[in-house]
Protein backbone atom coordinates (compact mmCIF):
# COMPACT_ATOMS: atom_id res chain seq x y z
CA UNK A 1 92.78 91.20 99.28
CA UNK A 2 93.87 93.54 96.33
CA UNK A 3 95.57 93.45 93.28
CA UNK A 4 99.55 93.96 94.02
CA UNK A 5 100.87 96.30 91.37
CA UNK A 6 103.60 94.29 89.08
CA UNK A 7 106.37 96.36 87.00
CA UNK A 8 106.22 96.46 83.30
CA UNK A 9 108.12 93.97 81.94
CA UNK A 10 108.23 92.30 78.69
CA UNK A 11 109.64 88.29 77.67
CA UNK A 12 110.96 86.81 75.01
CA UNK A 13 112.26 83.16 74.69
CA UNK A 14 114.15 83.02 71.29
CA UNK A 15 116.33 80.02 71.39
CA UNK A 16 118.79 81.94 68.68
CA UNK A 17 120.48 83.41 72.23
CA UNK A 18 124.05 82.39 70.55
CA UNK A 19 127.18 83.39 71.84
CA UNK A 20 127.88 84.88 68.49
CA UNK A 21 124.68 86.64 68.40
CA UNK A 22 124.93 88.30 71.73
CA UNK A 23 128.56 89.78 70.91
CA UNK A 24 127.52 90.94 67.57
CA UNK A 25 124.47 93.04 69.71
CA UNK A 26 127.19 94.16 71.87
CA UNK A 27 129.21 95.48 69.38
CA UNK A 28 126.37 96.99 67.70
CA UNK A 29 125.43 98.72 71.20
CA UNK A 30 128.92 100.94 71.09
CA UNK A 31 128.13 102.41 68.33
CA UNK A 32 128.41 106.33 68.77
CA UNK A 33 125.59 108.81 68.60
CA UNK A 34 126.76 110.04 65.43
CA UNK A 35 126.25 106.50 63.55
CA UNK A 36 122.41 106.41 64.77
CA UNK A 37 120.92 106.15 61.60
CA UNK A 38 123.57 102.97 60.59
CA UNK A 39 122.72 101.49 64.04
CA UNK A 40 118.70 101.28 63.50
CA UNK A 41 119.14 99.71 59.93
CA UNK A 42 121.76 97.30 61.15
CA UNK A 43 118.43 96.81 64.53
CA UNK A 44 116.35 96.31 61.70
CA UNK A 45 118.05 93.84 59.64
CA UNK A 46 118.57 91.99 62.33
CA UNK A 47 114.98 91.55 63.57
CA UNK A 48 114.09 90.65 60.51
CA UNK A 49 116.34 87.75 60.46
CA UNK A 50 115.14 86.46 63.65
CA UNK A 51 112.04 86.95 63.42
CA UNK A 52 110.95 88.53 66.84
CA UNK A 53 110.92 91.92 68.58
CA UNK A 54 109.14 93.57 71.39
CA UNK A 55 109.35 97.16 72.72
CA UNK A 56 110.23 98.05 76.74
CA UNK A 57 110.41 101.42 76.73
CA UNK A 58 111.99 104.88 76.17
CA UNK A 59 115.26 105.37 78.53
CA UNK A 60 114.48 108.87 77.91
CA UNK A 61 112.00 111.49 77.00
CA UNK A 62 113.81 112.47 74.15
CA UNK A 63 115.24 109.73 72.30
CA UNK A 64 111.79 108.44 71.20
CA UNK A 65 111.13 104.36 70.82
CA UNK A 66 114.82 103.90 72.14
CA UNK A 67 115.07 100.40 74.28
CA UNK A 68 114.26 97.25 71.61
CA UNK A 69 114.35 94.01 72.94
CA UNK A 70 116.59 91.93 70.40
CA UNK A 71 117.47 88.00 71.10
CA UNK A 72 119.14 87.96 74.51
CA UNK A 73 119.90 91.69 75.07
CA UNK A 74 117.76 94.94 75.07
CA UNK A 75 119.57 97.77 73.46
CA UNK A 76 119.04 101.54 75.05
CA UNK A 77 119.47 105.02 73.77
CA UNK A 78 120.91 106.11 76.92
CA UNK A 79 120.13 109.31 78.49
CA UNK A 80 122.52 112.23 77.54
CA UNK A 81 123.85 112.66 81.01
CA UNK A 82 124.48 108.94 81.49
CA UNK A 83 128.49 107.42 81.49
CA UNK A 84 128.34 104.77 78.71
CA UNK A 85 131.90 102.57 79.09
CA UNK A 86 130.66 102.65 75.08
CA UNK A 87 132.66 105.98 75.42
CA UNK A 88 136.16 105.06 75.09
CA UNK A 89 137.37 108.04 77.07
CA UNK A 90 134.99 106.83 80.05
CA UNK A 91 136.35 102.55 79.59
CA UNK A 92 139.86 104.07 79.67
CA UNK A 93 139.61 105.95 82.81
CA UNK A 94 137.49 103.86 84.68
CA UNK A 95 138.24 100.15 83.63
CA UNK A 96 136.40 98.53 86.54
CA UNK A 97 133.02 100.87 85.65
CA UNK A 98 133.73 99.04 82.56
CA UNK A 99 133.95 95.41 83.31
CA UNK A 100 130.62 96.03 86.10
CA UNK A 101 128.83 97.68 83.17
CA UNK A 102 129.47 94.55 81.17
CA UNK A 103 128.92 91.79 83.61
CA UNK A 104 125.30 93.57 84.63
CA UNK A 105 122.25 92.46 83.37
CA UNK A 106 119.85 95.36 84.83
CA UNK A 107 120.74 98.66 85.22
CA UNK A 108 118.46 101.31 86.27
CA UNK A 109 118.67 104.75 87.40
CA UNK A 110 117.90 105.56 91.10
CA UNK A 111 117.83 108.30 93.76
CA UNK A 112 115.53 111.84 93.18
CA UNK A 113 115.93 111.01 88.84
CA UNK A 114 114.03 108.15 89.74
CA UNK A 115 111.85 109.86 92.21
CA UNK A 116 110.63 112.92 89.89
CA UNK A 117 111.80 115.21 92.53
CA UNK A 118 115.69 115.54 91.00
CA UNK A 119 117.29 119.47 90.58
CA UNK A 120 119.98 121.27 89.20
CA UNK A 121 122.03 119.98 92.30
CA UNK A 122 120.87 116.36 91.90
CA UNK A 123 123.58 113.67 90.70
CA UNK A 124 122.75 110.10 88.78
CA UNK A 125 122.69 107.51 90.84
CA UNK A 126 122.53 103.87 89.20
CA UNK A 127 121.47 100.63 90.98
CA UNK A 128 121.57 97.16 88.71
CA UNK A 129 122.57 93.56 89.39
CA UNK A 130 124.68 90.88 87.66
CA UNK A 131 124.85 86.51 88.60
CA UNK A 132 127.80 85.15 90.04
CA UNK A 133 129.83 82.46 87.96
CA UNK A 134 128.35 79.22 89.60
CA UNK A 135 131.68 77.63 89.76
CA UNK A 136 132.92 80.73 92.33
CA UNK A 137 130.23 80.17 94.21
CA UNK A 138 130.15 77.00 94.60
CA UNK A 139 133.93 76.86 95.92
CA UNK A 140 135.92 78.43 98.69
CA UNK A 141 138.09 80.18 97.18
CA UNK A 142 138.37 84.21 94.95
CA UNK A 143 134.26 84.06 96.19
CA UNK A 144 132.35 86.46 94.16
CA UNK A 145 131.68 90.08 96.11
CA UNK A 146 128.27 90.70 97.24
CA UNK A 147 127.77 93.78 95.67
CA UNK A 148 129.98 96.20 93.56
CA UNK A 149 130.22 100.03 94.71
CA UNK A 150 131.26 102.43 92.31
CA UNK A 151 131.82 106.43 93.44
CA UNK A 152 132.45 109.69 91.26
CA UNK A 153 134.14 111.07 93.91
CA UNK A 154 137.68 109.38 93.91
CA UNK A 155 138.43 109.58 97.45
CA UNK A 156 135.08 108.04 98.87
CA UNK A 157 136.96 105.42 101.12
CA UNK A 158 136.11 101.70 100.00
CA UNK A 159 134.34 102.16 96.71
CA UNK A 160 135.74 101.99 93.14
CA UNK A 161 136.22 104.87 90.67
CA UNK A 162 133.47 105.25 88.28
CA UNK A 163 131.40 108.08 86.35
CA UNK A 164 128.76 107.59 88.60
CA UNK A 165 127.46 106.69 92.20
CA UNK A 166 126.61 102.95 91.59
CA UNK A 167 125.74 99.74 93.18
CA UNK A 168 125.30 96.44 91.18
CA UNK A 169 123.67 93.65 93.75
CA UNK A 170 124.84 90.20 93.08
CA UNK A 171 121.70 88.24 92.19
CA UNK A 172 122.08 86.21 96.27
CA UNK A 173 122.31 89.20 97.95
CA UNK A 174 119.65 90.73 95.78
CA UNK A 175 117.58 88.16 96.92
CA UNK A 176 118.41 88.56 100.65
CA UNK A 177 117.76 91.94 100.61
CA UNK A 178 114.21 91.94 98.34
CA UNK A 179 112.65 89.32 100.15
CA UNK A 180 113.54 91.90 103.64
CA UNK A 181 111.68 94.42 101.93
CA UNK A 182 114.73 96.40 101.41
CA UNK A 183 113.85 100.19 99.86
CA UNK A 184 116.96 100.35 97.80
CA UNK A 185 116.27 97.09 96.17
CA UNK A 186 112.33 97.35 95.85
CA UNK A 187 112.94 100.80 94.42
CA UNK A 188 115.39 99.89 91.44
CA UNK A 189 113.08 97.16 90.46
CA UNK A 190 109.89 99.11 90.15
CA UNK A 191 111.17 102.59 88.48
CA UNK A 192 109.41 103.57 85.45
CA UNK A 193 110.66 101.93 81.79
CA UNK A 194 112.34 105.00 80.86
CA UNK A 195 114.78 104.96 83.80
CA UNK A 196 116.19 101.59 82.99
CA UNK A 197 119.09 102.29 81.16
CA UNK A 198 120.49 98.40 80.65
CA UNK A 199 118.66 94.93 80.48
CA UNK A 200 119.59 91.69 78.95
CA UNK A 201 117.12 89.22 79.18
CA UNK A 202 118.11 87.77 82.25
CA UNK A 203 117.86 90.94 83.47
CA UNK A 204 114.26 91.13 82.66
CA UNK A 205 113.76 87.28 85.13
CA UNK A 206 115.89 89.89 87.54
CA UNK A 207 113.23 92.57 87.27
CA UNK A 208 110.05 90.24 87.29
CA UNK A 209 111.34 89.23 91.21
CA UNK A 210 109.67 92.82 92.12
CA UNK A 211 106.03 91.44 93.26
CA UNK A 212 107.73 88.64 94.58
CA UNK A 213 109.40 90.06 97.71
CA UNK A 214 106.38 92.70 98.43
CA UNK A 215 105.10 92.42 102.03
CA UNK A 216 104.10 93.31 105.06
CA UNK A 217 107.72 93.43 106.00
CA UNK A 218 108.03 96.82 104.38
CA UNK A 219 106.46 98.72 106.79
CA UNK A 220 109.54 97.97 109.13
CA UNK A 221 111.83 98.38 106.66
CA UNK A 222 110.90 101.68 105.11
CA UNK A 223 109.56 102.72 108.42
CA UNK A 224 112.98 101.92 110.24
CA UNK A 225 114.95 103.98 107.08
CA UNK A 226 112.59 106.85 107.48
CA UNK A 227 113.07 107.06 111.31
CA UNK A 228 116.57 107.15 110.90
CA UNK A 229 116.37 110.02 109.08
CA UNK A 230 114.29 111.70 111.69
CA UNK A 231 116.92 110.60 114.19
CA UNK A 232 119.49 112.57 112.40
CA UNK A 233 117.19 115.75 111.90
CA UNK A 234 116.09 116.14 115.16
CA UNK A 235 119.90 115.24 116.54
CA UNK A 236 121.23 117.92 114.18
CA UNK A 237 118.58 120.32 115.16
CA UNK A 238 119.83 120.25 118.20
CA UNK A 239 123.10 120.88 117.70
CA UNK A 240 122.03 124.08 115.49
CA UNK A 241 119.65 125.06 118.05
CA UNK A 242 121.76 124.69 121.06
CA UNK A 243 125.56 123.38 120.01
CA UNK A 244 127.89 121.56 122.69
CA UNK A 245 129.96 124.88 124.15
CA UNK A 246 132.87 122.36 124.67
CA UNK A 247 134.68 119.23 125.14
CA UNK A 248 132.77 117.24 128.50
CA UNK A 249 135.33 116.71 131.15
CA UNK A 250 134.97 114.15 133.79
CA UNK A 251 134.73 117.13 136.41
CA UNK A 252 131.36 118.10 134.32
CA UNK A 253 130.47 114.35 135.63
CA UNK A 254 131.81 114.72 139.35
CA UNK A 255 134.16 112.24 138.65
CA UNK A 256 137.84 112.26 140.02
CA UNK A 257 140.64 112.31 136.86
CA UNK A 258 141.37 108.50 137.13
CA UNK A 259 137.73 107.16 138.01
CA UNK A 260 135.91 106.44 141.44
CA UNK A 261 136.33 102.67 140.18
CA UNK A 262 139.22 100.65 139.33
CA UNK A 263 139.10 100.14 135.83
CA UNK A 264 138.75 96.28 136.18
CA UNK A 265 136.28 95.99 138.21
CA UNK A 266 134.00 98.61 136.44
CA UNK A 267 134.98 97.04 133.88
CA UNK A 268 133.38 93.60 134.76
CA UNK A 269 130.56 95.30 136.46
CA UNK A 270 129.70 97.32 133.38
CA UNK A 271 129.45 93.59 131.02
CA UNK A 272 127.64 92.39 133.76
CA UNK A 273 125.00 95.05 133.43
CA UNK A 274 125.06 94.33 129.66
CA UNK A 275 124.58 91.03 129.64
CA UNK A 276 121.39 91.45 131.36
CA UNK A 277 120.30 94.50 128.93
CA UNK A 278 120.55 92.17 126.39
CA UNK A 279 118.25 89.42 127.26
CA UNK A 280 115.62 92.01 128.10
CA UNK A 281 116.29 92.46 124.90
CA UNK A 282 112.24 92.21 122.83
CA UNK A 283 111.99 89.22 120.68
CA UNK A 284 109.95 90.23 117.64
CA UNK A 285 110.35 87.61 115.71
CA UNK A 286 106.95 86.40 114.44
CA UNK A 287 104.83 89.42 115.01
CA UNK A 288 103.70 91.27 112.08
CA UNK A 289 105.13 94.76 111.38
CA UNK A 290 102.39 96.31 113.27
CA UNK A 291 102.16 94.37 116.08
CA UNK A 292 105.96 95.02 116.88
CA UNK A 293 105.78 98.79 116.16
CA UNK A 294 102.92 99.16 118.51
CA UNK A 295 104.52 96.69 121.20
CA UNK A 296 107.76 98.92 121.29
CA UNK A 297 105.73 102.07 121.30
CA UNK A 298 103.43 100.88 124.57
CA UNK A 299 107.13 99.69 126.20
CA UNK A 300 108.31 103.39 125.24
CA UNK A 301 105.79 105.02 126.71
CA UNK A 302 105.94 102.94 129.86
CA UNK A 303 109.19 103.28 130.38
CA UNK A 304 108.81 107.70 130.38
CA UNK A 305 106.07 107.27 132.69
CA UNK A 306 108.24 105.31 134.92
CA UNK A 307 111.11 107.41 134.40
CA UNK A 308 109.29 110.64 135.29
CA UNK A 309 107.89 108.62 138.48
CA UNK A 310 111.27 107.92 139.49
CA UNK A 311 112.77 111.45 139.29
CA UNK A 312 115.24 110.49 136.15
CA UNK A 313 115.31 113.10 133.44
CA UNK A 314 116.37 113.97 130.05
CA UNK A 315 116.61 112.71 126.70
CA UNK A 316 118.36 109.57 127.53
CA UNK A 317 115.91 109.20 130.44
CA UNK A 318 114.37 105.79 129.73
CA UNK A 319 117.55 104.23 128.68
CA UNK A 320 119.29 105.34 132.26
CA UNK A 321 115.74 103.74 133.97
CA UNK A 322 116.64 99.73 131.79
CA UNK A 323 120.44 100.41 133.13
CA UNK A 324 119.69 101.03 136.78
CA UNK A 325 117.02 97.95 136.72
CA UNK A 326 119.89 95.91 135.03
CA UNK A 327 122.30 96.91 137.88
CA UNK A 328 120.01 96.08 140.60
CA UNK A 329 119.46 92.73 139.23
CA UNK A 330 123.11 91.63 139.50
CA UNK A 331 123.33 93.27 142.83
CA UNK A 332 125.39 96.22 142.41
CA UNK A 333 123.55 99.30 143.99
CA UNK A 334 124.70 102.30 146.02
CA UNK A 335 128.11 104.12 145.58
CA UNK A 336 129.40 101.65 142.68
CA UNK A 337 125.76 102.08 140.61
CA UNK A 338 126.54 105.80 141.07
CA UNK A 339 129.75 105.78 139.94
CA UNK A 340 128.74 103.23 136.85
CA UNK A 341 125.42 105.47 135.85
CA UNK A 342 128.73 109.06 136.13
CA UNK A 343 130.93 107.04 133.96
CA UNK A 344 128.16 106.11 131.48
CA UNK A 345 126.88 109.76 131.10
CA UNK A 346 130.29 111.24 130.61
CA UNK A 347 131.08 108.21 127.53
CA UNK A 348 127.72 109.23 125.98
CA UNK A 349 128.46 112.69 126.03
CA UNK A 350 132.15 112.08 124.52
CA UNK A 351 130.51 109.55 121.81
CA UNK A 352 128.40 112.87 121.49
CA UNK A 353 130.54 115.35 121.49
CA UNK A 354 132.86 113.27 118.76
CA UNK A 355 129.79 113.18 117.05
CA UNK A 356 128.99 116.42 117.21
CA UNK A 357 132.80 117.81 116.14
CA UNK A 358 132.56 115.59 112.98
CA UNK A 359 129.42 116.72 111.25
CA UNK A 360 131.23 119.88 111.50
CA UNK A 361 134.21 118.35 109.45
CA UNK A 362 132.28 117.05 107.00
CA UNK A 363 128.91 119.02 106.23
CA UNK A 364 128.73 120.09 102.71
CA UNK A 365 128.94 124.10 103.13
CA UNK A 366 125.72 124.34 100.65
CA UNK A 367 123.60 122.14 102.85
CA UNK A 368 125.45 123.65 106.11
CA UNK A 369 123.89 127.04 104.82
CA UNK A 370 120.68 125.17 103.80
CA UNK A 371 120.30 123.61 107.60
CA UNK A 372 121.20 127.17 109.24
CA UNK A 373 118.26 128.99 107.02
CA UNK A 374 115.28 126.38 107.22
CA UNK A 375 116.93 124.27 110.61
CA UNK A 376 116.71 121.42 108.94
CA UNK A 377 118.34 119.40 106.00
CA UNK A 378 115.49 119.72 103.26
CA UNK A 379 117.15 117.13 101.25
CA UNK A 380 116.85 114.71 104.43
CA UNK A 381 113.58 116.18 104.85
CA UNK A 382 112.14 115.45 101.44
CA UNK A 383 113.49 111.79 101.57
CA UNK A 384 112.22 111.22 104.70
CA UNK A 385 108.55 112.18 103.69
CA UNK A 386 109.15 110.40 100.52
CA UNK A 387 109.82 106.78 102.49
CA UNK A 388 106.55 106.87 104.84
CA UNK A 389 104.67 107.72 101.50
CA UNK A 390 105.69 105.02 99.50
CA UNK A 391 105.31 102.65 102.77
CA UNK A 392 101.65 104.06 102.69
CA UNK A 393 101.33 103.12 99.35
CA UNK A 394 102.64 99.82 99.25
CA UNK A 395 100.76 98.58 102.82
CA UNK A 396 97.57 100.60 102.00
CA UNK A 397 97.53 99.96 97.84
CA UNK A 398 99.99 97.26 97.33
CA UNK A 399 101.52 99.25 95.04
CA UNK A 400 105.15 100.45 94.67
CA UNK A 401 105.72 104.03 93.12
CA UNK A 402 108.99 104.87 92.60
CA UNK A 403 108.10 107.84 90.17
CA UNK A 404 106.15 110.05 92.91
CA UNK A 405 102.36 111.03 92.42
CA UNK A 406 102.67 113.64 94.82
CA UNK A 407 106.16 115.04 93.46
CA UNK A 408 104.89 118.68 93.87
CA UNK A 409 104.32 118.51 97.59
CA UNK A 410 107.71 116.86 97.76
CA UNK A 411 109.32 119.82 95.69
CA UNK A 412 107.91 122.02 98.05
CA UNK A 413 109.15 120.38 100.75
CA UNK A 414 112.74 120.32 98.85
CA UNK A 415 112.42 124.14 98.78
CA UNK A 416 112.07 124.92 102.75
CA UNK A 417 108.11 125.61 102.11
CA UNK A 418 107.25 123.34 104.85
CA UNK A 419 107.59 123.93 108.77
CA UNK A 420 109.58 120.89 110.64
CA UNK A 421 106.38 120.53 112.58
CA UNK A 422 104.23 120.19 109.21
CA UNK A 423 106.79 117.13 108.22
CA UNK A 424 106.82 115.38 111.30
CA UNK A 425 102.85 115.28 111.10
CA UNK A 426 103.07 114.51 107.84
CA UNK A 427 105.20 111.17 108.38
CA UNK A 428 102.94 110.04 111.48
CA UNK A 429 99.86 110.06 109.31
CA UNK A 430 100.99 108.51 106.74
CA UNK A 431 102.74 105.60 109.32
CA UNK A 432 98.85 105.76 110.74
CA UNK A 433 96.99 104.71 108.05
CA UNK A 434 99.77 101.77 107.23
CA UNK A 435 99.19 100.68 110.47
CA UNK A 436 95.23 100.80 110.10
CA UNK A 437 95.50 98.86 106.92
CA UNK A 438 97.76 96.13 108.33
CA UNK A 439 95.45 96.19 111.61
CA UNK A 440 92.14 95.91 109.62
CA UNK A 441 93.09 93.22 107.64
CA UNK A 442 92.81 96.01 104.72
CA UNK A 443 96.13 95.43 102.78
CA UNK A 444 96.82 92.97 99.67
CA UNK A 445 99.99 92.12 100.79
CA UNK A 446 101.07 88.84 102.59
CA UNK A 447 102.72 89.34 106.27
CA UNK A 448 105.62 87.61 104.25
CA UNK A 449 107.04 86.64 100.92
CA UNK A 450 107.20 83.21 99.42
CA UNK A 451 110.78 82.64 100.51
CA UNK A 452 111.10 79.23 99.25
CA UNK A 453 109.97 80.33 95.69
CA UNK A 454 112.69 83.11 95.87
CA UNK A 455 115.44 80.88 97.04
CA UNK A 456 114.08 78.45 93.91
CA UNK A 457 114.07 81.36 91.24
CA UNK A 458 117.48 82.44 92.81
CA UNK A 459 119.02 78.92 91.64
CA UNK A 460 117.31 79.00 88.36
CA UNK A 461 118.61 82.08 87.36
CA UNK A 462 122.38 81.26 88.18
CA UNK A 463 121.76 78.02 86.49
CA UNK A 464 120.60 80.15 83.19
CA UNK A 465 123.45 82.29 83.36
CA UNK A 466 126.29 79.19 83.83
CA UNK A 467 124.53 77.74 80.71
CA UNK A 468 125.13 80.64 79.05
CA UNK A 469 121.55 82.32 78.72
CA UNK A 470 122.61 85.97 79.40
């Protein structure tokens, strides 16, 4: 087994963590740019009183020694482009932003910043956490949100007004979604020091969970983000390469304006069908990640070969093969299974065609241009080959880099310099030797993370924070 790589983080257990000292730090933390100088005396004074210091780490290139860790709160020279609520023009337009920014105890930045691979075009994306008053959680009632989703554009439906694109995890949820190997969560725990632009020292207990929830598990998780995004590329490729020339009708279908069965019936005969889809349903549950990606591929394959034995064709060919077998095993079969397998094409191609009508709607006209010129969405493109990398790297090296090695190739992928094909191959060989690793007994991960240890740490943190430790 290997050595799993571990973020940098740094500790300090002063018991001076008063109430009154953490509000004097906060005060001292809004001072403006132009009162720098005053700001590192008062720093200084103040270390010198309590006796203790440590470093984390620049929170950008150009600030210098800029994040010192203080009793119970680190203090960051935030990068230029970054929406302090410090700013009263910023807490007075967004007072939510505000309140978040204050009840989070880790803040980091996120997205292509994060990733090395960011451009002129490129906005700051933040991803943090903060710990639920025990008492709310522990009741019924005005229950604490999961998660906290902030949006600079003001009419993204269901997220609050803020400065930036944000997310701030509650610590439960965080947990839920580390210990599944989640990217977004893995990713804002492991980003380089310079990128985290908040941390109290709670927030550093929040950042140490990182090697805890590494597993196996990522190799579904990362590999199920990145096939989505090869889902949408080769679905909108599609639709450049050969667009729907219209609405479907049910005469495209062969079927008569008010169906060839009445509605009820098909209706019941449809859930029917359903009902037995789903319990052929594959269980998956206690395979490793390799095991299951390999047993759905060998079922995917069989199911082509079958469906190319059997005369059915097209891209949904394999699904129409399960729904046929699903029919004939609740008895329905001849003119009713035809009319169910019409009535099911000619819903997929609405779903489709609905689909279809509102990517139109809503493409951004600079990536719409971007897609027409390279057929494909390089942004999608570069993330895509970004997520199979970084699943190599964790199965293969148990290590998590957020801050690409191999930033240049991405670039050049972000430019159009690579061929659809070249990306494709790309992704499989880098899903390949994951698999290998996992198969060979190669990797330094476990096939799961020490759940009971995260639920424990969990609890200890939200007791901390009730007894006033942030």
């Amino acid at each position: 087994m290997g050595q799993v790589t571990h973020p940098t983080t740094t500790t300090n257990n002063n018991n001076n963590n008063t109430p009154t000292t953490r509000k004097k730090f906060r005060r001292i933390a809004g001072v403006r740019w132009l009162s720098a100088a005053v700001t590192i005396v008062v720093i200084v004074a103040q270390i010198q009183r309590h006796g203790r210091s440590s470093v984390f780490g620049n929170a950008s290139g150009s600030c210098g020694p800029s994040s010192m860790l203080v009793p119970g709160i680190v203090l960051t020279c935030f990068m230029p482009s970054l929406a302090s609520p410090d700013d009263s023009t910023v807490a007075d337009r967004f007072p939510a932003w505000g309140q978040a920014w204050e009840e989070s105890l880790y803040l980091a930045i996120h997205g292509s910043e994060a990733y090395g691979i960011s451009d002129e075009a490129s906005d700051l994306d933040l991803k943090g956490a903060y710990i639920p008053r025990r008492d709310s959680l522990l009741g019924y009632r005005d229950l604490p949100p999961e998660q906290l989703e902030f949006a600079a554009n003001l009419s993204t439906p269901g997220r609050l007004p803020g400065p930036h694109d944000a997310t701030i995890f509650g610590l439960q949820k965080l947990c839920r979604l580390g210990a599944a190997c989640n990217p977004n969560v893995l990713e804002m725990l492991f980003v380089e020091d310079r990128h985290v632009v908040r941390m109290t020292w709670l927030g550093e207990r929040v950042r140490a969970l990182g090697p805890m929830f590494l597993s196996l598990r990522a190799r579904q998780t990362f590999g199920e983000y990145a096939r989505g995004q090869l889902r949408r590329m080769d679905q909108h490729r599609r639709w450049l390469h050969a667009p729907p020339p219209a609405p479907p009708s049910r005469a495209d279908f062969n079927l008569p304006e008010h169906g060839l069965v009445p509605p009820e019936q098909r209706a019941a005969a449809e859930q029917a069908v359903e009902e037995v889809m789903g319990r052929w349903q594959l269980d998956l549950e206690g395979l490793l990640p390799h095991q299951a990606i390999a047993l759905q591929a060998r079922i995917t394959d069989y199911l082509a070969d079958v469906s190319s034995a059997t005369g059915f064709v097209g891209d949904r060919a394999a699904e129409d093969v399960r729904f046929v077998a699903a029919a004939r095993h609740t008895g329905i079969d001849g003119d009713l299974l035809e009319a169910l397998r019409r009535e099911r094409r000619f819903k997929t191609a609405v779903r489709e065609w609905a689909e279809y009508q509102e990517w139109l709607r809503s493409r951004n006209p600079r990536r719409a241009a971007m897609e027409r010129q390279f057929g494909m969405d390089l942004k999608h493109a570069t993330h895509l080959c970004r997520l199979m990398r970084t699943c190599r790297d964790l199965v293969v090296d148990g290590a998590m880099r957020v801050w690409r090695p191999d930033r240049d190739e991405l670039l050049a992928i972000k430019r159009g310099e690579w061929s659809y094909e070249r990306l494709v191959e790309d992704v499989a060989r880098h899903g390949a030797e994951a698999d290998a690793a996992i198969r060979e007994d190669r990797s330094p991960l476990p096939a799961a993370p020490d759940e009971a240890r995260i639920n424990q740490m969990c609890i200890e943190l939200t007791n901390l924070a009730a007894e006033g430790a942030a």
